[in-house]
PDB file of N, CA and C in Angstrom:
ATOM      1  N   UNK A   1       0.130   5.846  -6.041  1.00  0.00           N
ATOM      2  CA  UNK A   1       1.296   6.255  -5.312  1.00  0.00           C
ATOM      3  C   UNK A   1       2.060   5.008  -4.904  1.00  0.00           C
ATOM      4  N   UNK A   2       3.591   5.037  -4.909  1.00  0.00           N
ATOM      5  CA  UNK A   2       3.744   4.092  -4.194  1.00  0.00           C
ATOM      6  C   UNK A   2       3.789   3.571  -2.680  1.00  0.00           C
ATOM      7  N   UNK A   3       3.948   2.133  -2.195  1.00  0.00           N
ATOM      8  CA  UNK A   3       4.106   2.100  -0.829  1.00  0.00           C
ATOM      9  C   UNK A   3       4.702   3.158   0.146  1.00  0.00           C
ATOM     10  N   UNK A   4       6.061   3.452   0.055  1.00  0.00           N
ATOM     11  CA  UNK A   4       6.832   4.852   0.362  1.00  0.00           C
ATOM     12  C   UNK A   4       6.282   5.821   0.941  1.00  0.00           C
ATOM     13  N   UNK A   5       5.320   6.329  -0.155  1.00  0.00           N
ATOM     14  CA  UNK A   5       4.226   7.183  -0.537  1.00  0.00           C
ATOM     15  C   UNK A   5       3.237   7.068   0.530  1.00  0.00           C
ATOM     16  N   UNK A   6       2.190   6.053   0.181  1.00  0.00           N
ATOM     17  CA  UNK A   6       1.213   6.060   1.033  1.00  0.00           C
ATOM     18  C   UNK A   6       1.640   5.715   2.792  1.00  0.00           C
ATOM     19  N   UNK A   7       2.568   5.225   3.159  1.00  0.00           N
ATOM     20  CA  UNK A   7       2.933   5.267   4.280  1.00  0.00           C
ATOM     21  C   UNK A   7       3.462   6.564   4.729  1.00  0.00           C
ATOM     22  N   UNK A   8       3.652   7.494   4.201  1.00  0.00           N
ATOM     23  CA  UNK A   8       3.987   8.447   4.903  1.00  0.00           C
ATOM     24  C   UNK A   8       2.788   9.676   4.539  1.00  0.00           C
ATOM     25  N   UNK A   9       1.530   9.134   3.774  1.00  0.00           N
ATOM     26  CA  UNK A   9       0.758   9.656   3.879  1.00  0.00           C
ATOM     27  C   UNK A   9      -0.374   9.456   4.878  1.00  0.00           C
ATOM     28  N   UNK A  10      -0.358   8.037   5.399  1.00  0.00           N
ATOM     29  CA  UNK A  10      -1.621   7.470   6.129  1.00  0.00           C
ATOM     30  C   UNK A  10      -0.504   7.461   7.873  1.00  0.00           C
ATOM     31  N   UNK A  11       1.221   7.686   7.980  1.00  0.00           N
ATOM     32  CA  UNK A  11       1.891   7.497   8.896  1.00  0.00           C
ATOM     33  C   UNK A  11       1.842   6.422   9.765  1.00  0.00           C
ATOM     34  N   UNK A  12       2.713   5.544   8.822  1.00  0.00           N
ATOM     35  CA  UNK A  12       3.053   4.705   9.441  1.00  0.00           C
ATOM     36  C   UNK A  12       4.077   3.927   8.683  1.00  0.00           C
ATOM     37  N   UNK A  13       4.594   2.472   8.963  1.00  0.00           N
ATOM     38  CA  UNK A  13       6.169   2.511   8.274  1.00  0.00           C
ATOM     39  C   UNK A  13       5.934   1.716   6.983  1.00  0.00           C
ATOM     40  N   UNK A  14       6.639   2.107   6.408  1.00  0.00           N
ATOM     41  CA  UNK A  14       6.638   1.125   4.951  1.00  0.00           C
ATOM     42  C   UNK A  14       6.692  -0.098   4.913  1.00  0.00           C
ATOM     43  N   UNK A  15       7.396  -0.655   6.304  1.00  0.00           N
ATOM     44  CA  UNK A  15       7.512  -2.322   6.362  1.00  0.00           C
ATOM     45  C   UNK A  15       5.872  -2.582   6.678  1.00  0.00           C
ATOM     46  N   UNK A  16       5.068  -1.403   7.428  1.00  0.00           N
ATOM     47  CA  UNK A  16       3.791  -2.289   7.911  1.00  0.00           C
ATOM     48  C   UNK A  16       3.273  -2.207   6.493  1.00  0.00           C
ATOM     49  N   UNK A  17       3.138  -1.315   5.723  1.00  0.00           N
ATOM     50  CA  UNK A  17       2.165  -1.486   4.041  1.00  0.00           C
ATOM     51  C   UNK A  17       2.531  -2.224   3.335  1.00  0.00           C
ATOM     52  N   UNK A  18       4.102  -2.871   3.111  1.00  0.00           N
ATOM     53  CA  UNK A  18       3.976  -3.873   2.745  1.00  0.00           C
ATOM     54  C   UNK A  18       3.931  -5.127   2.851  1.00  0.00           C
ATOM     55  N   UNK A  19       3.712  -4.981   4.585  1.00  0.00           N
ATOM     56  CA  UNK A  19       2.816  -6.618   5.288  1.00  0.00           C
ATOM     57  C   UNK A  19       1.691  -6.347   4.773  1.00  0.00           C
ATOM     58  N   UNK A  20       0.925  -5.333   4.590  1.00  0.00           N
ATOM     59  CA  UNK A  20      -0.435  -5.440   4.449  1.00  0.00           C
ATOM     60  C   UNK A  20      -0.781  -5.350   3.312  1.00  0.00           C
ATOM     61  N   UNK A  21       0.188  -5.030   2.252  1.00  0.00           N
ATOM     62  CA  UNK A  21      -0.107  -5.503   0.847  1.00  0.00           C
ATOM     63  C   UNK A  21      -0.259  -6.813   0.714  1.00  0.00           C
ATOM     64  N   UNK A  22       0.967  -7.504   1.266  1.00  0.00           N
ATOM     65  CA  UNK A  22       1.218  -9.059   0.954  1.00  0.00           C
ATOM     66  C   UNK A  22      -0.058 -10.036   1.451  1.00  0.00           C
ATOM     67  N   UNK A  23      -0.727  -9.130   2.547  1.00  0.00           N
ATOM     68  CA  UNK A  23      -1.663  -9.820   3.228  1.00  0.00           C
ATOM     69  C   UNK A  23      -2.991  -9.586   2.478  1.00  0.00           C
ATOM     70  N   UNK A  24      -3.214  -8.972   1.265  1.00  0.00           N
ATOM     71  CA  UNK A  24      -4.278  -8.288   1.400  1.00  0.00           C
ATOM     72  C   UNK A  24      -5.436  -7.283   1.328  1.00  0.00           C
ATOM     73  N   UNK A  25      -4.641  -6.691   2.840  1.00  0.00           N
ATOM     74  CA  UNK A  25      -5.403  -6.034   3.670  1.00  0.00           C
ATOM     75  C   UNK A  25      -5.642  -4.605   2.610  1.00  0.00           C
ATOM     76  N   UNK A  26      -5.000  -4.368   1.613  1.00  0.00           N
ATOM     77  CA  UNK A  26      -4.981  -2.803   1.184  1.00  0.00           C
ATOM     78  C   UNK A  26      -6.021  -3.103  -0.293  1.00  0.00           C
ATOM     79  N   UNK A  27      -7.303  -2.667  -0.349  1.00  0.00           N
ATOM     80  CA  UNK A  27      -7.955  -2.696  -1.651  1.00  0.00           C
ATOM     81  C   UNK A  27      -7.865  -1.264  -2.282  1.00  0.00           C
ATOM     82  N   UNK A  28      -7.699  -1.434  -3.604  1.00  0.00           N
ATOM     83  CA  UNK A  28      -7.457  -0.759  -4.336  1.00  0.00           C
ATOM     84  C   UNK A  28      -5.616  -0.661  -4.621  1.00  0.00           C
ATOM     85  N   UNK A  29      -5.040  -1.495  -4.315  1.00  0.00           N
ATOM     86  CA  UNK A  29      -3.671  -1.831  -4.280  1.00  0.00           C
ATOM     87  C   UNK A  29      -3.338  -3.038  -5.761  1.00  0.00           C
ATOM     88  N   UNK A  30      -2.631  -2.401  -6.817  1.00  0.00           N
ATOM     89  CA  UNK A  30      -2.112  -2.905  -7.566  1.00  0.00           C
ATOM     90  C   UNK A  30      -0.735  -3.269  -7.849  1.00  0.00           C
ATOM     91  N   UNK A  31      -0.200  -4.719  -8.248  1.00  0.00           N
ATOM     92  CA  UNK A  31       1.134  -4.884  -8.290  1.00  0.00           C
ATOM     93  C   UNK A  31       1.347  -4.957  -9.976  1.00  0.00           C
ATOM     94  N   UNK A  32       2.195  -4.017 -10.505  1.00  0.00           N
ATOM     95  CA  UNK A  32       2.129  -4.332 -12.219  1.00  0.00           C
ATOM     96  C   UNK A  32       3.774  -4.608 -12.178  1.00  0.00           C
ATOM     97  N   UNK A  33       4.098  -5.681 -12.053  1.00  0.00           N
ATOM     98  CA  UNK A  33       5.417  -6.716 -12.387  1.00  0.00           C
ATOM     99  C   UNK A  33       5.978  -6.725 -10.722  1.00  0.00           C
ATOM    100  N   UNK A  34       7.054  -6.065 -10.759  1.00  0.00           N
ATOM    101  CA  UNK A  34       7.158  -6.138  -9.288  1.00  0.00           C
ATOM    102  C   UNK A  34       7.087  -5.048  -8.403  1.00  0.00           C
ATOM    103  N   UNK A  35       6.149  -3.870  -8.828  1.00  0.00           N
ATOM    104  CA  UNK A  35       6.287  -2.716  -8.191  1.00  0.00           C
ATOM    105  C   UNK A  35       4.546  -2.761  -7.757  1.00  0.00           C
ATOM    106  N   UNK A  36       4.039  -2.227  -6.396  1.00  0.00           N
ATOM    107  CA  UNK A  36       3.092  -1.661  -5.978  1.00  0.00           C
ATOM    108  C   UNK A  36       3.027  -0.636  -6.538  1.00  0.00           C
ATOM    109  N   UNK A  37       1.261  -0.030  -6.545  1.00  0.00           N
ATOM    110  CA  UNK A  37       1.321   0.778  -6.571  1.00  0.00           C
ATOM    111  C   UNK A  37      -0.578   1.074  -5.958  1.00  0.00           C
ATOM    112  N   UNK A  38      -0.551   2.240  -4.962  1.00  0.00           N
ATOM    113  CA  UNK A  38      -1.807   2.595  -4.483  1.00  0.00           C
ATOM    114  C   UNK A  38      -2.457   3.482  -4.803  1.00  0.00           C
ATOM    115  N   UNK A  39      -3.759   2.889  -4.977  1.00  0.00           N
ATOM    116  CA  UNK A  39      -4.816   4.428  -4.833  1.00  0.00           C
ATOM    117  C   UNK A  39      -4.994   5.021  -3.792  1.00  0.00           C
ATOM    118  N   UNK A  40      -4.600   6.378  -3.542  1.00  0.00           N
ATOM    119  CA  UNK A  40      -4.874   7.536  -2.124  1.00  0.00           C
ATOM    120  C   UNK A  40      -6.340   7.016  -1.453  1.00  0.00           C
ATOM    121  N   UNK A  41      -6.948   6.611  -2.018  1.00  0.00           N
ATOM    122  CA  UNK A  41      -8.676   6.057  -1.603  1.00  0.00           C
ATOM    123  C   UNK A  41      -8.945   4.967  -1.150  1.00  0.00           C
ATOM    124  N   UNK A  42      -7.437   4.409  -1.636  1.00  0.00           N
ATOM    125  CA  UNK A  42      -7.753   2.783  -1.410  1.00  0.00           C
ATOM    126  C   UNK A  42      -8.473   2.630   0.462  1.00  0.00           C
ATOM    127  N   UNK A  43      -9.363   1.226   0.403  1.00  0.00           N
ATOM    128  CA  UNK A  43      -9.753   1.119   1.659  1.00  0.00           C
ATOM    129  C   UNK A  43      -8.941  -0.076   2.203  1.00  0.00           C
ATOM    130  N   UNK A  44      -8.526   0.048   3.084  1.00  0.00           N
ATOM    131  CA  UNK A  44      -7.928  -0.919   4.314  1.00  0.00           C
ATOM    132  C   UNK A  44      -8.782  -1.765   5.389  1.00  0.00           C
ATOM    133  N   UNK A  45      -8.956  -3.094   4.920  1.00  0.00           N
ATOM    134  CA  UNK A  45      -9.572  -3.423   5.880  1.00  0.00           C
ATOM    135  C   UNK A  45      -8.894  -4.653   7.006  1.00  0.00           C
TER     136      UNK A  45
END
């Protein structure tokens, strides 16, 4: 799914998922060129 996506699935704002992409923090988070994209499962740590 994308960022968009999973932020309004887990509620919360798109600017924080993609601090926490950039940081990281989101496993199971893939970037294929310049687009994210998440697994619903992914774990956050």
């Amino acid at each position: 799914m994308s960022p968009e996506e999973y932020a309004k699935y887990m509620g919360v704002s798109r600017v924080t998922i993609y601090r926490m992409l950039r940081d990281g923090r989101i496993e199971g988070a893939l970037k294929i060129g310049r687009q994210w994209r998440i697994d619903p499962n992914a774990r956050v740590t």
